[in-house]
C-alpha atoms as a PDB file:
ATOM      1  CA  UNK A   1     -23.335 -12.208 -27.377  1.00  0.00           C
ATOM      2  CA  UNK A   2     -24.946  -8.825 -26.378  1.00  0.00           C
ATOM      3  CA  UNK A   3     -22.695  -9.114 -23.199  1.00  0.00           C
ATOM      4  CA  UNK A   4     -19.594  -9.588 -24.575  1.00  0.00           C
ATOM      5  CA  UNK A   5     -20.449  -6.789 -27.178  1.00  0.00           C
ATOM      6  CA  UNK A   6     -21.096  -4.854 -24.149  1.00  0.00           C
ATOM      7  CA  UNK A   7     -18.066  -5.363 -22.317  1.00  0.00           C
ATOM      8  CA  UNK A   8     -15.743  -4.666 -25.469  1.00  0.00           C
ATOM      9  CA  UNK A   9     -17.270  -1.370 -26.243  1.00  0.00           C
ATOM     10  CA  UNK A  10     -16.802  -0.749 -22.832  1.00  0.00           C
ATOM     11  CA  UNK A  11     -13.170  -1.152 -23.012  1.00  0.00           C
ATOM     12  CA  UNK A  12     -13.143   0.155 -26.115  1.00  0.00           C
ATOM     13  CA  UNK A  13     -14.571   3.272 -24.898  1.00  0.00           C
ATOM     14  CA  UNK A  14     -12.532   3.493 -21.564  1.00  0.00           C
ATOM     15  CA  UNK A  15      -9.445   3.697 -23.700  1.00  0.00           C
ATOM     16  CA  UNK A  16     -10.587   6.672 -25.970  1.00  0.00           C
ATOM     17  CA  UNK A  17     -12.341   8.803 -23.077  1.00  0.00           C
ATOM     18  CA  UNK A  18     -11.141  11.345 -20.149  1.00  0.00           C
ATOM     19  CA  UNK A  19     -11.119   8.711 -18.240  1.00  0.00           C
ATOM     20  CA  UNK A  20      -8.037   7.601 -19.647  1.00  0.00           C
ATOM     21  CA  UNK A  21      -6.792  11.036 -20.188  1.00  0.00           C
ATOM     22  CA  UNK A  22      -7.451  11.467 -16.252  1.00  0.00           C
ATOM     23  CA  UNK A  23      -5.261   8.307 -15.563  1.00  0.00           C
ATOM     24  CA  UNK A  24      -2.687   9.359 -18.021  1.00  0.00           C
ATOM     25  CA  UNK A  25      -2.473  13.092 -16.488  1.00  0.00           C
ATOM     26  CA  UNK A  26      -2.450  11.224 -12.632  1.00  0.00           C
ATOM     27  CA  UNK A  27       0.030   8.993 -13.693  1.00  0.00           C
ATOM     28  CA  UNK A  28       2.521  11.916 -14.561  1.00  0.00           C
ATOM     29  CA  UNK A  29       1.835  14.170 -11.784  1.00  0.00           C
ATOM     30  CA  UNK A  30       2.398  11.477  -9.678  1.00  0.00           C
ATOM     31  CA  UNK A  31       5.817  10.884 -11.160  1.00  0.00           C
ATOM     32  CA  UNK A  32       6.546  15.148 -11.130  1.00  0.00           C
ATOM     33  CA  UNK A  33       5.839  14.972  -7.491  1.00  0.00           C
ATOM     34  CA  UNK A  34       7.540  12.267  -6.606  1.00  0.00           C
ATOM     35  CA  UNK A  35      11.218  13.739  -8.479  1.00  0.00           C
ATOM     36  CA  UNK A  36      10.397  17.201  -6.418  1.00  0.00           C
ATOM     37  CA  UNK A  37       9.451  15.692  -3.636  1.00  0.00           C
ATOM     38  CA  UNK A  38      12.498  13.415  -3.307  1.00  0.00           C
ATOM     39  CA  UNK A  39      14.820  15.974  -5.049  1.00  0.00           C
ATOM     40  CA  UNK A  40      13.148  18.617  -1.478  1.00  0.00           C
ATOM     41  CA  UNK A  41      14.154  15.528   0.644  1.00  0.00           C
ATOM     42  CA  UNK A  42      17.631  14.979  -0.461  1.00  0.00           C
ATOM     43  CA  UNK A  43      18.522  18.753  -0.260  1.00  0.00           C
ATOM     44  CA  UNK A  44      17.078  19.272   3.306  1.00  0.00           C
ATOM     45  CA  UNK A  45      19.856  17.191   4.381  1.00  0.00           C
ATOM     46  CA  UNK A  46      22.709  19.442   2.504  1.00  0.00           C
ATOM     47  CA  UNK A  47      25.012  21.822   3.527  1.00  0.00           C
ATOM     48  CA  UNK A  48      23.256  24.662   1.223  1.00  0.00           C
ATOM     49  CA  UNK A  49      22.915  28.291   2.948  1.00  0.00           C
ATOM     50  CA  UNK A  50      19.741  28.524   1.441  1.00  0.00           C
ATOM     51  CA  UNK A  51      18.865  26.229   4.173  1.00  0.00           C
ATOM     52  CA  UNK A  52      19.640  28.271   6.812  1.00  0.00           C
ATOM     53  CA  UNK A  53      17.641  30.896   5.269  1.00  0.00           C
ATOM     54  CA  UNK A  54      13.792  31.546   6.412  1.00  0.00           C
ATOM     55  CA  UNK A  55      11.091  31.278   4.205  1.00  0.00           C
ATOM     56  CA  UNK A  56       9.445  34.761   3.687  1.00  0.00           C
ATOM     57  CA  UNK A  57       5.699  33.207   4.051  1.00  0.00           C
ATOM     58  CA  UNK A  58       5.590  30.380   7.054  1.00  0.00           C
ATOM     59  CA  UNK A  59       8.898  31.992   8.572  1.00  0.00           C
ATOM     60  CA  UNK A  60      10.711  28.537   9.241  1.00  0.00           C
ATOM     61  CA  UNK A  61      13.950  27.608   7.698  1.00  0.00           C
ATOM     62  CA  UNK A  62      13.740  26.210   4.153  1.00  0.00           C
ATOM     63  CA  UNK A  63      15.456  22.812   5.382  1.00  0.00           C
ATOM     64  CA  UNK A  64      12.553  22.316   7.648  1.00  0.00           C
ATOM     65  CA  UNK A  65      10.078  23.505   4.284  1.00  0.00           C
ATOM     66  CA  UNK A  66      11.682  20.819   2.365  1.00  0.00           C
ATOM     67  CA  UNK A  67      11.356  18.459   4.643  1.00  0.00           C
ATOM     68  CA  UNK A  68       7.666  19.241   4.856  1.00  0.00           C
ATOM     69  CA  UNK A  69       6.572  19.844   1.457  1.00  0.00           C
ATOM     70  CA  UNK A  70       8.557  17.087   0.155  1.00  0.00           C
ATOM     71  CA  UNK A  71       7.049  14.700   2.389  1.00  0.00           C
ATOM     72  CA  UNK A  72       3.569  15.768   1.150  1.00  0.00           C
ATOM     73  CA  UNK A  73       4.584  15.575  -2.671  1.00  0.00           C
ATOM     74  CA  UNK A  74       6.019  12.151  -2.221  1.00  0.00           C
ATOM     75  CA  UNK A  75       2.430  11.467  -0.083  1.00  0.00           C
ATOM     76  CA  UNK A  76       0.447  12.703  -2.920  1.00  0.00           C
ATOM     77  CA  UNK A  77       2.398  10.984  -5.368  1.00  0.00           C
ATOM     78  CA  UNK A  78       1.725   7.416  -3.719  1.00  0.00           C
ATOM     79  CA  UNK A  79      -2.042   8.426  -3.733  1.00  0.00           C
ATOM     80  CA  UNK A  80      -1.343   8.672  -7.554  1.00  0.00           C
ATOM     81  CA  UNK A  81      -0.514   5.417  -7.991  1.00  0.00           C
ATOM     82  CA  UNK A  82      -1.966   3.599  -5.554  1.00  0.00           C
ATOM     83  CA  UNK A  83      -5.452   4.656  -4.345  1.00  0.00           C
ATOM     84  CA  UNK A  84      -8.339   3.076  -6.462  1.00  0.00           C
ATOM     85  CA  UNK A  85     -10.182   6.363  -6.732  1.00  0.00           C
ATOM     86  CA  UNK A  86      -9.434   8.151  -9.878  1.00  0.00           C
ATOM     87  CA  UNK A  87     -11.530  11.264  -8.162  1.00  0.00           C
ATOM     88  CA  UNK A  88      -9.705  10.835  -5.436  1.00  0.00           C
ATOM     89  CA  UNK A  89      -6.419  11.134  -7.125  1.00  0.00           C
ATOM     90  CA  UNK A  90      -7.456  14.096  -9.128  1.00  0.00           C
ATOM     91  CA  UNK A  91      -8.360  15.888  -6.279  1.00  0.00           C
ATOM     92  CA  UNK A  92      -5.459  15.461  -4.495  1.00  0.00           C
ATOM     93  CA  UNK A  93      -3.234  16.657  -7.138  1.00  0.00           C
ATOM     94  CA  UNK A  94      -5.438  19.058  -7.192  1.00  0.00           C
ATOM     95  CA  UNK A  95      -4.986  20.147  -3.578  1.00  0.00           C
ATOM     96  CA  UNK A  96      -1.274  20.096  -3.869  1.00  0.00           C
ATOM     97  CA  UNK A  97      -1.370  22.274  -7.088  1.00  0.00           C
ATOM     98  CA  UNK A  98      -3.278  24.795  -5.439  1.00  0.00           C
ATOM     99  CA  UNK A  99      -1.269  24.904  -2.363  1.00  0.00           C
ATOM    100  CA  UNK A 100       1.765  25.781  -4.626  1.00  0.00           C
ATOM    101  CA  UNK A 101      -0.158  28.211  -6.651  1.00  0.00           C
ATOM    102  CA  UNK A 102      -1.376  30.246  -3.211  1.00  0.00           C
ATOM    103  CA  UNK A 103       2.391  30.001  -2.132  1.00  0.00           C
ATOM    104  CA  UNK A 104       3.445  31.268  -5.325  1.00  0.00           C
ATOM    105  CA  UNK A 105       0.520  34.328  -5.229  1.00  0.00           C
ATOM    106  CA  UNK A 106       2.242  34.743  -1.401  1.00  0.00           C
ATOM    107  CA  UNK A 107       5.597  35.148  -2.530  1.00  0.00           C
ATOM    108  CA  UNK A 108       4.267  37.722  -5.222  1.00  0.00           C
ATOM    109  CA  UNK A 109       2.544  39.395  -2.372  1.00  0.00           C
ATOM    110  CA  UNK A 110       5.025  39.754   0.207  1.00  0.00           C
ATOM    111  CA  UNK A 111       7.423  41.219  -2.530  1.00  0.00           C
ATOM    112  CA  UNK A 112       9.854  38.075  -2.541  1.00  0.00           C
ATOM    113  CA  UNK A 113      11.334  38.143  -6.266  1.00  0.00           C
ATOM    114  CA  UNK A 114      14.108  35.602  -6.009  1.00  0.00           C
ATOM    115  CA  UNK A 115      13.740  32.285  -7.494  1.00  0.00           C
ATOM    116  CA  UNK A 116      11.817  30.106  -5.911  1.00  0.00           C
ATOM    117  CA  UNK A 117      13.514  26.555  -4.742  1.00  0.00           C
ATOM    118  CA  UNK A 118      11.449  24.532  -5.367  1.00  0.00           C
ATOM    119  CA  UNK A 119      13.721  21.645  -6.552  1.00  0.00           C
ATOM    120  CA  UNK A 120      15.759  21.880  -3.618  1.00  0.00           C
ATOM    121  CA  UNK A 121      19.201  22.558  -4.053  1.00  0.00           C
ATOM    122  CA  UNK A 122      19.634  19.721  -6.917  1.00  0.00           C
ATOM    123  CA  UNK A 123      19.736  22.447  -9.257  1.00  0.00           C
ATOM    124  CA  UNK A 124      22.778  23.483  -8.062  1.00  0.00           C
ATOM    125  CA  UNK A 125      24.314  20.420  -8.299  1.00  0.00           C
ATOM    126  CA  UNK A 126      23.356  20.052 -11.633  1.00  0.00           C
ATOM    127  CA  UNK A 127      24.437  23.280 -12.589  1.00  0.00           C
ATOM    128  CA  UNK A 128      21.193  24.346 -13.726  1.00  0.00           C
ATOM    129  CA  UNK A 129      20.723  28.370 -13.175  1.00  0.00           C
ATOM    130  CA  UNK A 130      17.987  29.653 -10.269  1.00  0.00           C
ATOM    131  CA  UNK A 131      15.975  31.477 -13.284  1.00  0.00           C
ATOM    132  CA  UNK A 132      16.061  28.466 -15.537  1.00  0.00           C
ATOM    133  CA  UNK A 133      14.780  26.235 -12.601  1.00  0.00           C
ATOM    134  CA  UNK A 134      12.386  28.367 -11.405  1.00  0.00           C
ATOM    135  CA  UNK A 135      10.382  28.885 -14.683  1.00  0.00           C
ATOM    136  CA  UNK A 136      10.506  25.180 -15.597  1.00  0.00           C
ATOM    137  CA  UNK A 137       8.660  24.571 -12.158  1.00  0.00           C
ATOM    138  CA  UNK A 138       6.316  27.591 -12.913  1.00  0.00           C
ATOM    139  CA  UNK A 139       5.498  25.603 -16.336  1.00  0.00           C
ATOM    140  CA  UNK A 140       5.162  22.570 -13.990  1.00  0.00           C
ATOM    141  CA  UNK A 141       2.979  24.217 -11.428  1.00  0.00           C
ATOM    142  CA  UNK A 142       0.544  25.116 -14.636  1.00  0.00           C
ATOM    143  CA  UNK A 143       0.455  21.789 -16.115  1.00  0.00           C
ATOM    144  CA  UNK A 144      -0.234  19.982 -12.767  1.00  0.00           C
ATOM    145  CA  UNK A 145      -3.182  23.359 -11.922  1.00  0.00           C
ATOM    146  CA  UNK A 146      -4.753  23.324 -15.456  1.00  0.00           C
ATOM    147  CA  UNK A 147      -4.415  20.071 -16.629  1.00  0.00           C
ATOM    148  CA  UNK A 148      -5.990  19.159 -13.573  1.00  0.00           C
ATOM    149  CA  UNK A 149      -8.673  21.129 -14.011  1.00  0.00           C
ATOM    150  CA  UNK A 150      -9.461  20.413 -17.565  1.00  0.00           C
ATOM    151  CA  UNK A 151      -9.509  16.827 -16.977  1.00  0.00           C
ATOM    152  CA  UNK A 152     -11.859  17.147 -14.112  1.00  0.00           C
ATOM    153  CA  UNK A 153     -14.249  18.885 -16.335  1.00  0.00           C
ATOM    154  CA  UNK A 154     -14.220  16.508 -19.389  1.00  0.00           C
ATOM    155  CA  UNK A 155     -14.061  13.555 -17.059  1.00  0.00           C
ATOM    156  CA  UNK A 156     -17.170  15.175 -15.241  1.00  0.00           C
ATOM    157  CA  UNK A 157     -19.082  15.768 -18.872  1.00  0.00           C
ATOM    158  CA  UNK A 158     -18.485  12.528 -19.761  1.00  0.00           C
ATOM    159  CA  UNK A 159     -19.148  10.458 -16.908  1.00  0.00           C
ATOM    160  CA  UNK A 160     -22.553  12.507 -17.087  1.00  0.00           C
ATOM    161  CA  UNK A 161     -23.226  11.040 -20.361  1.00  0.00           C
ATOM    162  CA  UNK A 162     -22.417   7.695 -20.115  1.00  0.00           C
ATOM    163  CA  UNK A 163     -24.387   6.092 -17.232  1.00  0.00           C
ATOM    164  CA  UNK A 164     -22.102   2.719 -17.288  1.00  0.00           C
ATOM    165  CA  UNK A 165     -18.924   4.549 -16.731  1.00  0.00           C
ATOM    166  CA  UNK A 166     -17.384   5.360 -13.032  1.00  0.00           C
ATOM    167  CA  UNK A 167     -14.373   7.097 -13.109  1.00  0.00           C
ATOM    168  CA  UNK A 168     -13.217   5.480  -9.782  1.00  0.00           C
ATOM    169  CA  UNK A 169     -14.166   2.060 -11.064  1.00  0.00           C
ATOM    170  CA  UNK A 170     -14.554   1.474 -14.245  1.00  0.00           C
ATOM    171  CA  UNK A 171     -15.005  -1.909 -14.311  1.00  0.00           C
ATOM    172  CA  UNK A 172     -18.078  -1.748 -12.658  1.00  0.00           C
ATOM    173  CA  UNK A 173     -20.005  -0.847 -15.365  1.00  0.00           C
ATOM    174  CA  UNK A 174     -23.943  -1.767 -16.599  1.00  0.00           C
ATOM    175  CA  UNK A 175     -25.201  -1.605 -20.396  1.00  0.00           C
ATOM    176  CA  UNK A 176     -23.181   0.711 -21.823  1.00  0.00           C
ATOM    177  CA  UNK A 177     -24.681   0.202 -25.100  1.00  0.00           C
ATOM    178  CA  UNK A 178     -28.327  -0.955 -25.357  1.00  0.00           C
END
């Protein structure tokens, strides 16, 4: 009876922790980067001039950015929802988030003020305005940076306090409750 006590307040637990905040916040940065990513794909392969144009920071053509970046969002986003480790998942959205950040703080640097693409040209073809675009994916780049950073931190605290608990595994747990 203990046990099965055990293994319910486990559960119970698991669903009102970071843990499944951390899941929750993978799960949708794994679906952001997988619409930028493919949305970076699709408009390599346009006829956009912006395409022809080179990027003021790694000096290559954006079609050839997009093909690159895009590939590593939709890469990052498959680690979302398929590697076992929740750390693991975290830190790669991590990674990615701070890559954009540092190419944002380049951009800033080398005195680059248009918009940025980052959704490719599929604004365009929706007909939503470079300004518009760009500060929705500056709101984007925050949520995926901060959010992943708070939810490291409370996932961190908590794991600390609760010996049972592995955020990579969470069904491996021992006596949660004694």
């Amino acid at each position: 009876m203990n046990r099965i006590l055990n293994t319910f307040a486990h559960s119970f637990l698991q669903c009102l922790t970071p843990v499944f905040g951390c899941r929750a916040f993978i799960a949708s940065g794994g679906i952001i980067l997988l619409v930028t990513g493919l949305a970076k794909l699709i408009s390599a392969f346009g006829a956009a001039r912006v395409l022809l144009t080179v990027d003021p920071i790694f000096g290559i053509q954006f079609r050839h950015l997009f093909l690159l970046v895009g590939g590593l969002e939709i890469v990052v986003s498959l680690v979302c929802f398929f590697s076992r480790s929740s750390q693991f998942r975290l830190a790669s959205t991590l990674w990615i988030a701070t890559g954009f950040m540092l190419y944002r703080v380049g951009l800033e640097w080398v005195g680059y003020h248009k918009p940025c693409h980052c959704m490719g040209t599929l604004t365009d073809a929706l007909g939503i305005p470079p300004m518009i675009a760009d500060q929705v994916m500056k709101w984007i780049l925050a949520y995926l940076l901060i959010g992943g950073i708070i939810v490291s931190f409370l996932s961190c605290r908590f794991l600390k306090h609760m010996p049972g608990l592995d955020a990579s595994s969470p069904r491996k747990s021992k006596e949660v409750i004694q």
